[in-house]
N, C-alpha and C. Protein backbone atom coordinates (compact mmCIF):
# COMPACT_ATOMS: atom_id res chain seq x y z
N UNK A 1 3.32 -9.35 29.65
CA UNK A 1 2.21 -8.42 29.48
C UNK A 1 2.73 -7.14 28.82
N UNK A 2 1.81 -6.39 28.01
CA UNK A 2 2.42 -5.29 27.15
C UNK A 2 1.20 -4.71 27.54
N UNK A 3 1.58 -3.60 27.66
CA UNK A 3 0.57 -1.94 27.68
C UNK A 3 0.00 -1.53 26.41
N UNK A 4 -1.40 -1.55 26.17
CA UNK A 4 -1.96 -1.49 25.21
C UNK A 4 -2.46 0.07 25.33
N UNK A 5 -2.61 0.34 26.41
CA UNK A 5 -2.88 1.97 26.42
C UNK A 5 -3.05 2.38 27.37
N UNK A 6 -2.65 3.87 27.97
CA UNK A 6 -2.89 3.99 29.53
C UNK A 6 -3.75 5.56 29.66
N UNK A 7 -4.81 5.45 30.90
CA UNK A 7 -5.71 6.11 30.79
C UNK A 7 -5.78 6.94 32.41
N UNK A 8 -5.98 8.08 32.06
CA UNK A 8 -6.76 8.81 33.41
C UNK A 8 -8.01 8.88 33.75
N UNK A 9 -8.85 8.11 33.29
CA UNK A 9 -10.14 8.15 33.14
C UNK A 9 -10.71 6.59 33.60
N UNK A 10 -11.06 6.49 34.65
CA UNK A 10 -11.69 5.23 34.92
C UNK A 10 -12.73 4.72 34.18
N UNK A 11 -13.61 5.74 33.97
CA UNK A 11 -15.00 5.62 32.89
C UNK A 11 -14.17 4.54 31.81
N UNK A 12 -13.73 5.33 30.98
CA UNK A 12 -12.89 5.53 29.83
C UNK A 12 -12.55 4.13 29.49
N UNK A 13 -11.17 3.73 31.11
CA UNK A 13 -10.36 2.51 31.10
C UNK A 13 -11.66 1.24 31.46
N UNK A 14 -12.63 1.45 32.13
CA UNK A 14 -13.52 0.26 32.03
C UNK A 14 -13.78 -0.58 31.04
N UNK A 15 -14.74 0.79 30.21
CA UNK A 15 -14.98 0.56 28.67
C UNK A 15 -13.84 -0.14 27.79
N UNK A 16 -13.06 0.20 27.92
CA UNK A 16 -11.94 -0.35 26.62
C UNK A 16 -11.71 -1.65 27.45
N UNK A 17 -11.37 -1.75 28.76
CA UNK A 17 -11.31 -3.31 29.03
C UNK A 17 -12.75 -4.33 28.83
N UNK A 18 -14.02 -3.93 28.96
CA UNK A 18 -14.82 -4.66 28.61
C UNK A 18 -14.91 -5.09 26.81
N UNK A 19 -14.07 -4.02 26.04
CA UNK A 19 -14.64 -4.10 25.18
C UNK A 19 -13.19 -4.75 24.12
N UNK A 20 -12.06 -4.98 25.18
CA UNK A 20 -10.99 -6.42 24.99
C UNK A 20 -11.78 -7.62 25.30
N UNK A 21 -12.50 -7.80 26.41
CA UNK A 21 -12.97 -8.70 27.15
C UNK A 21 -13.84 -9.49 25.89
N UNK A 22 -14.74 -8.19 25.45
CA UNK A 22 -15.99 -8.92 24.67
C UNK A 22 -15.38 -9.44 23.47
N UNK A 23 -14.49 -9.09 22.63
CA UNK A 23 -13.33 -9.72 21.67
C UNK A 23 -12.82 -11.20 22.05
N UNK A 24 -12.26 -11.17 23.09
CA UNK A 24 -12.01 -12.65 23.66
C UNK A 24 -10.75 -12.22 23.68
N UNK A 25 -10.27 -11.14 24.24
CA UNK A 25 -8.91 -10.74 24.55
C UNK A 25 -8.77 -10.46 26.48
N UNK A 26 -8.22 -11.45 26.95
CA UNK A 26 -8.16 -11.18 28.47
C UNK A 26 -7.51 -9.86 28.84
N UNK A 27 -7.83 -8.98 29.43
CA UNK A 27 -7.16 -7.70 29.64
C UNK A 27 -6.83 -7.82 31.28
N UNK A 28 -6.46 -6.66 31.58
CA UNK A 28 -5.68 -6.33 33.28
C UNK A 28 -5.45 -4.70 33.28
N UNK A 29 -6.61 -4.22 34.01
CA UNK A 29 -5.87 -2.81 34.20
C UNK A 29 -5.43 -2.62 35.21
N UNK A 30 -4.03 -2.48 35.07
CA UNK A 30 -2.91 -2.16 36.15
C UNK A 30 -2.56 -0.51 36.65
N UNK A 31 -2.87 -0.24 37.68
CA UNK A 31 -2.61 0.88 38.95
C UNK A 31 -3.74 1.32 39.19
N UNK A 32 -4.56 0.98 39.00
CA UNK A 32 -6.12 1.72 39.18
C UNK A 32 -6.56 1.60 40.68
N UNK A 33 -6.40 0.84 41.74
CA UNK A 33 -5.96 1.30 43.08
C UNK A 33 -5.11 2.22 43.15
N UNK A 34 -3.93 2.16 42.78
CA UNK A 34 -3.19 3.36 43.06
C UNK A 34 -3.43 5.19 42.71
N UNK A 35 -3.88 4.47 41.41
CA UNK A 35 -4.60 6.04 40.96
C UNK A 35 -6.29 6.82 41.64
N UNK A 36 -6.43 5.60 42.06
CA UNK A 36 -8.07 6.08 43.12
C UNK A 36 -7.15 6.16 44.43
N UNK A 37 -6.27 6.08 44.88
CA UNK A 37 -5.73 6.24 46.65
C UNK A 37 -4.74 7.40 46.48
N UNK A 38 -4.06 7.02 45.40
CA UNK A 38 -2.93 8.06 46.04
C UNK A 38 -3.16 9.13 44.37
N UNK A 39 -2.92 10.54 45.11
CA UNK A 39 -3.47 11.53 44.34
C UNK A 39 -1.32 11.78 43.35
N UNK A 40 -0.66 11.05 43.82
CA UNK A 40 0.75 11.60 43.61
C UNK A 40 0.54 10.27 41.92
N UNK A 41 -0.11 9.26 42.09
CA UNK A 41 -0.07 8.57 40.74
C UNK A 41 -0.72 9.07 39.89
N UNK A 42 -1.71 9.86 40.33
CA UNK A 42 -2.56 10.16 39.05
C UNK A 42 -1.50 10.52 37.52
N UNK A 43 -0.74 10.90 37.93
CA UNK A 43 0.34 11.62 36.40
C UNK A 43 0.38 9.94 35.61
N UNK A 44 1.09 9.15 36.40
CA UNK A 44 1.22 7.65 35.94
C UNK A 44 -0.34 7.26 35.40
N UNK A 45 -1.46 7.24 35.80
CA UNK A 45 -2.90 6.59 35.10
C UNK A 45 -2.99 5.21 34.89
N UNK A 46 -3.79 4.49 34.28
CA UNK A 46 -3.89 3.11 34.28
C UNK A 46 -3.51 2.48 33.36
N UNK A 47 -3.19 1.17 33.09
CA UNK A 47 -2.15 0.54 32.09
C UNK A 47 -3.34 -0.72 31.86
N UNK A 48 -3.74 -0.53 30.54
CA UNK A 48 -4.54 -1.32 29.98
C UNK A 48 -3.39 -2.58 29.63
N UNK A 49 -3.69 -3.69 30.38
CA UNK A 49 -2.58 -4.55 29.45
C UNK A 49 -3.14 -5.96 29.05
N UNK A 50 -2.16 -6.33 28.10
CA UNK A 50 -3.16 -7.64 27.97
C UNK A 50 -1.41 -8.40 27.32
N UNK A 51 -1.77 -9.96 27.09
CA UNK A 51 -0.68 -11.08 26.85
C UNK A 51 0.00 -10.47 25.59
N UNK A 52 1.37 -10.55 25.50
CA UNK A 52 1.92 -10.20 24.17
C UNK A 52 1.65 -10.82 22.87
N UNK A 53 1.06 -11.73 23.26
CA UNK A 53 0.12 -12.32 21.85
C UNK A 53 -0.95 -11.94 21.90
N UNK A 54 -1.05 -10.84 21.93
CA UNK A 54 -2.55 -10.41 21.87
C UNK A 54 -2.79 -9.01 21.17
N UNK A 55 -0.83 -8.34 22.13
CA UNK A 55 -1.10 -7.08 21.95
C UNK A 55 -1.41 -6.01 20.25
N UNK A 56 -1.32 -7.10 19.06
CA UNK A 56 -1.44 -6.33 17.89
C UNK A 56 -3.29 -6.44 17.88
N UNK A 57 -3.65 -7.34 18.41
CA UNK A 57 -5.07 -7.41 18.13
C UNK A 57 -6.15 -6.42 19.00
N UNK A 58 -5.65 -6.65 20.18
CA UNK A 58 -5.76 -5.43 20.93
C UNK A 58 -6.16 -4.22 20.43
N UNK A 59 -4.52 -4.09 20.06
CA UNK A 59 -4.37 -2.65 19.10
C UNK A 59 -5.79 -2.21 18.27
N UNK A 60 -5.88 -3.51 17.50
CA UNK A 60 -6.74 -3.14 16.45
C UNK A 60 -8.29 -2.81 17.07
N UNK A 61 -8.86 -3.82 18.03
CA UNK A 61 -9.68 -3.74 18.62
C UNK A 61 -10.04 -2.47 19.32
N UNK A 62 -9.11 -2.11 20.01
CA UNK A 62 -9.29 -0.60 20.02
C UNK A 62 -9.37 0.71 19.08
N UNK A 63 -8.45 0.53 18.12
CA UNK A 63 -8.81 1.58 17.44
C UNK A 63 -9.95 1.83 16.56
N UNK A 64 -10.38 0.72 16.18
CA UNK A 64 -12.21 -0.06 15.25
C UNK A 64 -13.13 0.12 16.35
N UNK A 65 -13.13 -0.25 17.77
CA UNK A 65 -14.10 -0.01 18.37
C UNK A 65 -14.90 -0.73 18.19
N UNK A 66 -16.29 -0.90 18.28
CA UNK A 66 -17.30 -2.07 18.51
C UNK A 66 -16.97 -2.90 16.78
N UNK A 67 -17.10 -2.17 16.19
CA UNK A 67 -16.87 -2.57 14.25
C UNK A 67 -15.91 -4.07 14.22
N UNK A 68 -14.88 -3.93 15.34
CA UNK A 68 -13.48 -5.00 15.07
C UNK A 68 -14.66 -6.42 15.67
N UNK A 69 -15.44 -6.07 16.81
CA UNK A 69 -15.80 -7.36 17.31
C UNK A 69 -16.34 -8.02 16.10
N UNK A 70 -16.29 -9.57 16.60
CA UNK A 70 -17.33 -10.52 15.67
C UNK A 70 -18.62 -10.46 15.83
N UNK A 71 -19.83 -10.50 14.26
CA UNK A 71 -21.01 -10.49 15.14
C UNK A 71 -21.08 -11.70 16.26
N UNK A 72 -22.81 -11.40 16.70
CA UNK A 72 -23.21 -11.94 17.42
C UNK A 72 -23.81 -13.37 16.64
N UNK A 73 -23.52 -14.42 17.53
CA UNK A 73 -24.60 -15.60 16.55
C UNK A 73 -25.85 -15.09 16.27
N UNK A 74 -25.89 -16.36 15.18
CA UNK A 74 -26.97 -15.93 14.66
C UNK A 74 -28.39 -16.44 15.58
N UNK A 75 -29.16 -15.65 15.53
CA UNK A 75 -30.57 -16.16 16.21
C UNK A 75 -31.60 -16.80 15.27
N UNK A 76 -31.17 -17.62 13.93
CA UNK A 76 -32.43 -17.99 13.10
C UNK A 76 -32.21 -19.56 14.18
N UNK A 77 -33.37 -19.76 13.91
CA UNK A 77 -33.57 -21.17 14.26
C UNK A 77 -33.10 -22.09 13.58
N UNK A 78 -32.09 -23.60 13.44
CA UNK A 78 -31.67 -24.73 12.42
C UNK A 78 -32.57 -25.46 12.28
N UNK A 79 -32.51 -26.30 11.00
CA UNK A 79 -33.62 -27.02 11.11
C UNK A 79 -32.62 -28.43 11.65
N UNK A 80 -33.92 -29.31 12.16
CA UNK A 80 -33.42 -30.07 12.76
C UNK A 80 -33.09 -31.10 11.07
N UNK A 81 -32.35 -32.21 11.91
CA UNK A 81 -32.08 -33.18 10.80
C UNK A 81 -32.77 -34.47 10.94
């Protein structure tokens, strides 16, 4: 697992993991118990991580923001055959 980015912001770290998730990139944010219990981690914050084959896409996915995802299928109707 590689650290794709680490956050003090729970809001923040949700969002960017849903928005690995919606890519089709499995994510893991790591210490986020620790940083809601103990006030001495907060300096440490949360560790967005995801598989090392992942982590350049990741990358990208985050920095593009919704733009990197694929659209959505399409909703026309096929014709049948």
């Amino acid at each position: 697992m590689k650290t794709v980015k680490t956050f003090t912001n729970l809001a923040e770290a949700g969002f960017a993991t849903s928005l690995l998730e919606a890519a089709g990139i499995p994510a893991l944010l790591a210490g986020e118990q620790s940083f809601l219990y103990n006030v001495g981690a907060a300096n440490q914050g949360m560790r967005l991580q995801v598989d090392d084959s992942d982590h350049e896409r990741a990358m990208r996915v985050l920095e593009e923001g919704l733009d990197a995802l694929p659209p959505p299928p399409s909703a026309e109707p096929t014709a049948e055959v």
